[in-house]
Protein backbone atom coordinates (compact mmCIF):
# COMPACT_ATOMS: atom_id res chain seq x y z
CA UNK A 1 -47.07 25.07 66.04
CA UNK A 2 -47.30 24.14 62.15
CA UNK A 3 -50.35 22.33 61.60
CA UNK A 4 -51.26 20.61 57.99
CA UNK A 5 -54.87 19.69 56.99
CA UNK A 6 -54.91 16.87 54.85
CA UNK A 7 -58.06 15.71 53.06
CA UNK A 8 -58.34 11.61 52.92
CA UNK A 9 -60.65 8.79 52.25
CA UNK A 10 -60.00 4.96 51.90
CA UNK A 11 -59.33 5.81 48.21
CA UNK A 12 -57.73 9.54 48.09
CA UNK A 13 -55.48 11.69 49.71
CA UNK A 14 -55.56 15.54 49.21
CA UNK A 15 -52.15 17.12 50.94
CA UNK A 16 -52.28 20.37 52.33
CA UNK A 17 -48.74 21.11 51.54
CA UNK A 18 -48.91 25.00 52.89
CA UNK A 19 -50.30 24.13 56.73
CA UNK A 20 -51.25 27.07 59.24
CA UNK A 21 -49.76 28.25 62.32
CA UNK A 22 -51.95 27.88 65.45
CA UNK A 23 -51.12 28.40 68.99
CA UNK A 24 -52.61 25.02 70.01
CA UNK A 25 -55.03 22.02 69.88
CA UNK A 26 -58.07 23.98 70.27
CA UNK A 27 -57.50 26.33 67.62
CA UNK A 28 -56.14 23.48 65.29
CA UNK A 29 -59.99 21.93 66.15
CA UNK A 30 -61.24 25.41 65.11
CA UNK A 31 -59.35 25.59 61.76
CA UNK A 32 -60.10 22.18 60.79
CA UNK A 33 -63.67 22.90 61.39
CA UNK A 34 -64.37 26.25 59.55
CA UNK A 35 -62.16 24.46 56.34
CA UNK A 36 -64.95 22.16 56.69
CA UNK A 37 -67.57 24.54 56.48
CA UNK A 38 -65.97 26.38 53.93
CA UNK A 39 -65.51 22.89 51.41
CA UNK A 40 -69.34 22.40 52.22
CA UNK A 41 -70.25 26.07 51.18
CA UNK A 42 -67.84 25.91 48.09
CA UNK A 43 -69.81 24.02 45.88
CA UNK A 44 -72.92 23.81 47.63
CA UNK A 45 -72.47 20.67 49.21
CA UNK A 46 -74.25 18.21 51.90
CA UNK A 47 -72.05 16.75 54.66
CA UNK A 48 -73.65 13.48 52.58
CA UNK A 49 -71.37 13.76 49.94
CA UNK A 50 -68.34 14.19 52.02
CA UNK A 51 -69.25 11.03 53.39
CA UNK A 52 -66.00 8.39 53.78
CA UNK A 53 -63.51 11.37 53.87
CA UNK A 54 -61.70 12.93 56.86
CA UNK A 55 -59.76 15.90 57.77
CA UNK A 56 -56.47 15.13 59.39
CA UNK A 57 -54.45 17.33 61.30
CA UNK A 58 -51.06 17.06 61.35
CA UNK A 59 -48.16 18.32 63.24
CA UNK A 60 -44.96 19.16 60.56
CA UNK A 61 -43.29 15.56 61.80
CA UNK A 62 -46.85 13.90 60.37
CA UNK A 63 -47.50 13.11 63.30
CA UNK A 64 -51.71 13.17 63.55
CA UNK A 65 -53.54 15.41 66.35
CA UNK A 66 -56.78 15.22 65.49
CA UNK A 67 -59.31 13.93 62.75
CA UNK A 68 -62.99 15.25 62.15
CA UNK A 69 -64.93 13.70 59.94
CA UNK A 70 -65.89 15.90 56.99
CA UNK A 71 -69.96 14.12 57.20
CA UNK A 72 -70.06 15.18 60.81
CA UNK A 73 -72.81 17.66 61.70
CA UNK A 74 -71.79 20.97 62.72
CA UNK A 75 -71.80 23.31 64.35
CA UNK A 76 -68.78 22.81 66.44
CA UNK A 77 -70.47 20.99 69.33
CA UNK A 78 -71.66 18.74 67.03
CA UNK A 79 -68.46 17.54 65.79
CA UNK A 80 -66.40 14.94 67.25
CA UNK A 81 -62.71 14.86 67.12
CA UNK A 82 -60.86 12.00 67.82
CA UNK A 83 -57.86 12.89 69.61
CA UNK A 84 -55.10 10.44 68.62
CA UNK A 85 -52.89 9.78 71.97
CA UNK A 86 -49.48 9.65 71.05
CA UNK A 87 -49.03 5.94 72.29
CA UNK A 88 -51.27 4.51 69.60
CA UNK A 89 -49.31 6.43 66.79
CA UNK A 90 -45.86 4.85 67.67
C-alpha cells in the first residue's frame, strides 16, 4: 500500500507529496518513526521543539492510519500511535 507522511501542526501543513510503499500498518509505524528520528538528527533538534506538530500517515485516498507525535519519546516503544478506526474518519 501507498502511504504519505505529512508533517502538521495547528498552524502548518508540510505534504509529503512522493509517499512510500509499505506492506502494512506496522511497517507504516516503522517509517513514520525513523522520519522522525531522522528530522530530529537533521538539524540537531530536541523532540521539544517539535512540540505541537504530528506525523500523519496517510493511505493515497487521505484517508489517515496512524499519527505519532513528532515530541514523543523514542525509541519505538516509547511512542504512541493513535490508530484512527475507520468509523471516526467517516
Amino acid at each position: 500500500m501507498r502511504c504519505y507522511f505529512h508533517l502538521v501542526n495547528g498552524h502548518g501543513f508540510i505534504p509529503d507529496e512522493t509517499g512510500l510503499d509499505v506492506p502494512d500498518i506496522e511497517m507504516a509505524q516503522h517509517q513514520a518513526l525513523k522520519a522522525i528520528q531522522e528530522l530530529r538528527q537533521e538539524a540537531g533538534q530536541t523532540a521539544e521543539e517539535w512540540s505541537g506538530w504530528r506525523i500523519n500517515v496517510v493511505d493515497a485516498s487521505g484517508r489517515v492510519l496512524l499519527s505519532l507525535r513528532l515530541d514523543t519519546p523514542l525509541p519505538r516503544e516509547a511512542c504512541h500511535a493513535t490508530l484512527v478506526d475507520a468509523a471516526s474518519t467517516t
